[in-house]
C-alpha atoms as a PDB file:
ATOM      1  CA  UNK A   1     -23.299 -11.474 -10.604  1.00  0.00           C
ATOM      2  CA  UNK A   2     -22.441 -15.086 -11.330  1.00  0.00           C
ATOM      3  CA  UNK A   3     -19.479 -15.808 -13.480  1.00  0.00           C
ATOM      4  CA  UNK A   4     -18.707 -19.485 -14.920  1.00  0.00           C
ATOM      5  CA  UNK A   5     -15.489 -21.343 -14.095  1.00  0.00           C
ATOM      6  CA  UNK A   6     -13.361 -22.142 -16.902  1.00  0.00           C
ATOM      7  CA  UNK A   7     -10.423 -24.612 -17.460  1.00  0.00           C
ATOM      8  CA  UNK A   8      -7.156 -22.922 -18.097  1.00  0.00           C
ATOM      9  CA  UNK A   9      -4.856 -25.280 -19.227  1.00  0.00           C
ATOM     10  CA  UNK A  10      -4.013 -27.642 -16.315  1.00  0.00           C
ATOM     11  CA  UNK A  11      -5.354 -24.268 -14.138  1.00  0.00           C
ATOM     12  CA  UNK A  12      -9.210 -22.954 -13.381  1.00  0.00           C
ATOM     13  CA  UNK A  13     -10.336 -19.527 -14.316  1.00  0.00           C
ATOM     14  CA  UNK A  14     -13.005 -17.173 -14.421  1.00  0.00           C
ATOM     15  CA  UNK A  15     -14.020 -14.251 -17.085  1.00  0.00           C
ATOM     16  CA  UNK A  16     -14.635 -11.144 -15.834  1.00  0.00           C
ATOM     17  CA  UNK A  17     -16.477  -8.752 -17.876  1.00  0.00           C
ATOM     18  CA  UNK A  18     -14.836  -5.645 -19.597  1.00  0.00           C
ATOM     19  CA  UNK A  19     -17.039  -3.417 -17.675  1.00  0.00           C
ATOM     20  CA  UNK A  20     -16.320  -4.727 -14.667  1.00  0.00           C
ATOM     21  CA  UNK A  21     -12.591  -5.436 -14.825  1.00  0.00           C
ATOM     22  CA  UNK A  22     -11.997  -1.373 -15.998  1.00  0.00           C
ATOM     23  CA  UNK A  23     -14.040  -0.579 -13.267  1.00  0.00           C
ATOM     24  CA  UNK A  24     -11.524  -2.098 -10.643  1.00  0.00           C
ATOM     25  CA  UNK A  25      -8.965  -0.291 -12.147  1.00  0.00           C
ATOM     26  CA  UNK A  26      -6.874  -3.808 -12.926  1.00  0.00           C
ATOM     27  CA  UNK A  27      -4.464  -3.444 -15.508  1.00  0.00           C
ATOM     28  CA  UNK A  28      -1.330  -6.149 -15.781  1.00  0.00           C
ATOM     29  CA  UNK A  29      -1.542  -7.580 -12.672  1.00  0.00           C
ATOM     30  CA  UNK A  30      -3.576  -8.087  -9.716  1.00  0.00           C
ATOM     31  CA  UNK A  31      -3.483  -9.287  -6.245  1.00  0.00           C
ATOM     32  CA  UNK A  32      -5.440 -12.096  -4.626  1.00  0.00           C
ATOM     33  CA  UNK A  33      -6.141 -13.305  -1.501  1.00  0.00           C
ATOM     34  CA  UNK A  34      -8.387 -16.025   0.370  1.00  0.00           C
ATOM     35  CA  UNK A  35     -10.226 -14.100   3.433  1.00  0.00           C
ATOM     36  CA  UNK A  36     -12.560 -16.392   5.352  1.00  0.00           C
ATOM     37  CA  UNK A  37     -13.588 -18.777   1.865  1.00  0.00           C
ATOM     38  CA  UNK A  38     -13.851 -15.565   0.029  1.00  0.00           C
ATOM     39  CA  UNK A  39     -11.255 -14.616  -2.843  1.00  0.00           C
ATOM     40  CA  UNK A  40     -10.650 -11.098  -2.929  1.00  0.00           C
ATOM     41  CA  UNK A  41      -9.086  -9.752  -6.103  1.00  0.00           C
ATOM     42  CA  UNK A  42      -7.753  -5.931  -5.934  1.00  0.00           C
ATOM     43  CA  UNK A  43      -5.502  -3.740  -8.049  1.00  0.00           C
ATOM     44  CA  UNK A  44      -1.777  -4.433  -6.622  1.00  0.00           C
ATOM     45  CA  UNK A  45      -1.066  -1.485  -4.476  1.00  0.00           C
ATOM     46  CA  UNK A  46       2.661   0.429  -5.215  1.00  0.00           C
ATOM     47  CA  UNK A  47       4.800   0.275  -2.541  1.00  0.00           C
ATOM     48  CA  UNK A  48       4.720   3.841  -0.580  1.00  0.00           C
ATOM     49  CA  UNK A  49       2.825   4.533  -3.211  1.00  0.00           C
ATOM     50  CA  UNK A  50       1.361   8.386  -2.138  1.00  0.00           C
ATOM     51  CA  UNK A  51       4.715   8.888  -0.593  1.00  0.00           C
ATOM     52  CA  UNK A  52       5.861  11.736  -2.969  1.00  0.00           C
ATOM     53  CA  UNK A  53       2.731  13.987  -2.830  1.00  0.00           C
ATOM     54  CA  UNK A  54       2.414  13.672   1.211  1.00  0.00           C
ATOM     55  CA  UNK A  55       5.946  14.667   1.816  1.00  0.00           C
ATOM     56  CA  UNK A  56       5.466  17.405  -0.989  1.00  0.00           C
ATOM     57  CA  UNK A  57       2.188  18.593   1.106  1.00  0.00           C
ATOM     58  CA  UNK A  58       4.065  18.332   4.063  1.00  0.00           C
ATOM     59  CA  UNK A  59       7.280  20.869   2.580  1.00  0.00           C
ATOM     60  CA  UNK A  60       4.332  23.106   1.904  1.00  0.00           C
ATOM     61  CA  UNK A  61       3.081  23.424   5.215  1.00  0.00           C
ATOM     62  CA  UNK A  62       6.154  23.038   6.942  1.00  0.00           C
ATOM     63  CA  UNK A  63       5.328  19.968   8.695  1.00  0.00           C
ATOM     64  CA  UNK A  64       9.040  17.989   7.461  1.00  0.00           C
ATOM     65  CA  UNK A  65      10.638  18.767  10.741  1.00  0.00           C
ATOM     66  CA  UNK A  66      11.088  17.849  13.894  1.00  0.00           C
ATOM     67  CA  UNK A  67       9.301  19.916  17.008  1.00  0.00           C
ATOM     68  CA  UNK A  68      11.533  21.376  18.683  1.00  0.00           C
ATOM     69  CA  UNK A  69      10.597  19.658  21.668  1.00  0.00           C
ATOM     70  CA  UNK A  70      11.172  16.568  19.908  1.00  0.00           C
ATOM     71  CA  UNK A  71      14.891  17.556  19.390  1.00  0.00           C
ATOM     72  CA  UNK A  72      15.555  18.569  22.548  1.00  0.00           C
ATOM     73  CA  UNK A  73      14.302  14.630  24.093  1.00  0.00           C
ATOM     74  CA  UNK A  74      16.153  12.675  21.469  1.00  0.00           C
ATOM     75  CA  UNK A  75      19.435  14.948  22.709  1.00  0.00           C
ATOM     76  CA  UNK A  76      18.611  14.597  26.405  1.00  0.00           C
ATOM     77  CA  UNK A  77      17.915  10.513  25.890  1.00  0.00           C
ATOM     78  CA  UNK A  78      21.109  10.273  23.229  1.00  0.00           C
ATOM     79  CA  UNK A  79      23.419  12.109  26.238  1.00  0.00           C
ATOM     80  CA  UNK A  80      21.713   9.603  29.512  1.00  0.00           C
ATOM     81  CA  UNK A  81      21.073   6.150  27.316  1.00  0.00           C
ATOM     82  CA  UNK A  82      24.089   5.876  24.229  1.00  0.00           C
ATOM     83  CA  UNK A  83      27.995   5.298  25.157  1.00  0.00           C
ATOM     84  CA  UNK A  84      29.285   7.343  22.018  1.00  0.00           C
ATOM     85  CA  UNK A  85      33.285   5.686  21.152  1.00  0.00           C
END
């Protein structure tokens, strides 16, 4: 698909069909970036965004905590390596 390039004010643009721009999911904003001459424009991504329902699938399976063998190296290095005051 070709799209024209518009002036913008003192700025250059381009319309992107309806279709196409609720398609990509872009709402307010979007992110852009230059890869290799290309200009890639995505939906902005939330930060951690997915965090809540992985650590809620993770209290569900009991994955949250530490193996036990985990523990017991993190107590063994904390004892040899840190000088507690």
């Amino acid at each position: 698909m070709k799209a024209a390039i518009i002036k913008v004010g003192n700025s250059l643009g381009i319309r992107i069909p309806k279709p196409v721009f609720e398609q990509c999911g872009f709402e307010d904003e979007v992110e852009m970036e230059v890869r290799d001459n290309t200009l890639v424009i995505r939906s902005p991504h939330q930060v951690r965004e997915g965090w809540t329902e992985a650590f809620k699938s993770m209290a569900n399976h009991g994955d949250e905590k530490m193996p036990i063998e985990m523990e017991e190296l993190s107590s063994i290095w904390d004892k040899a390596e840190w000088e507690w005051k």
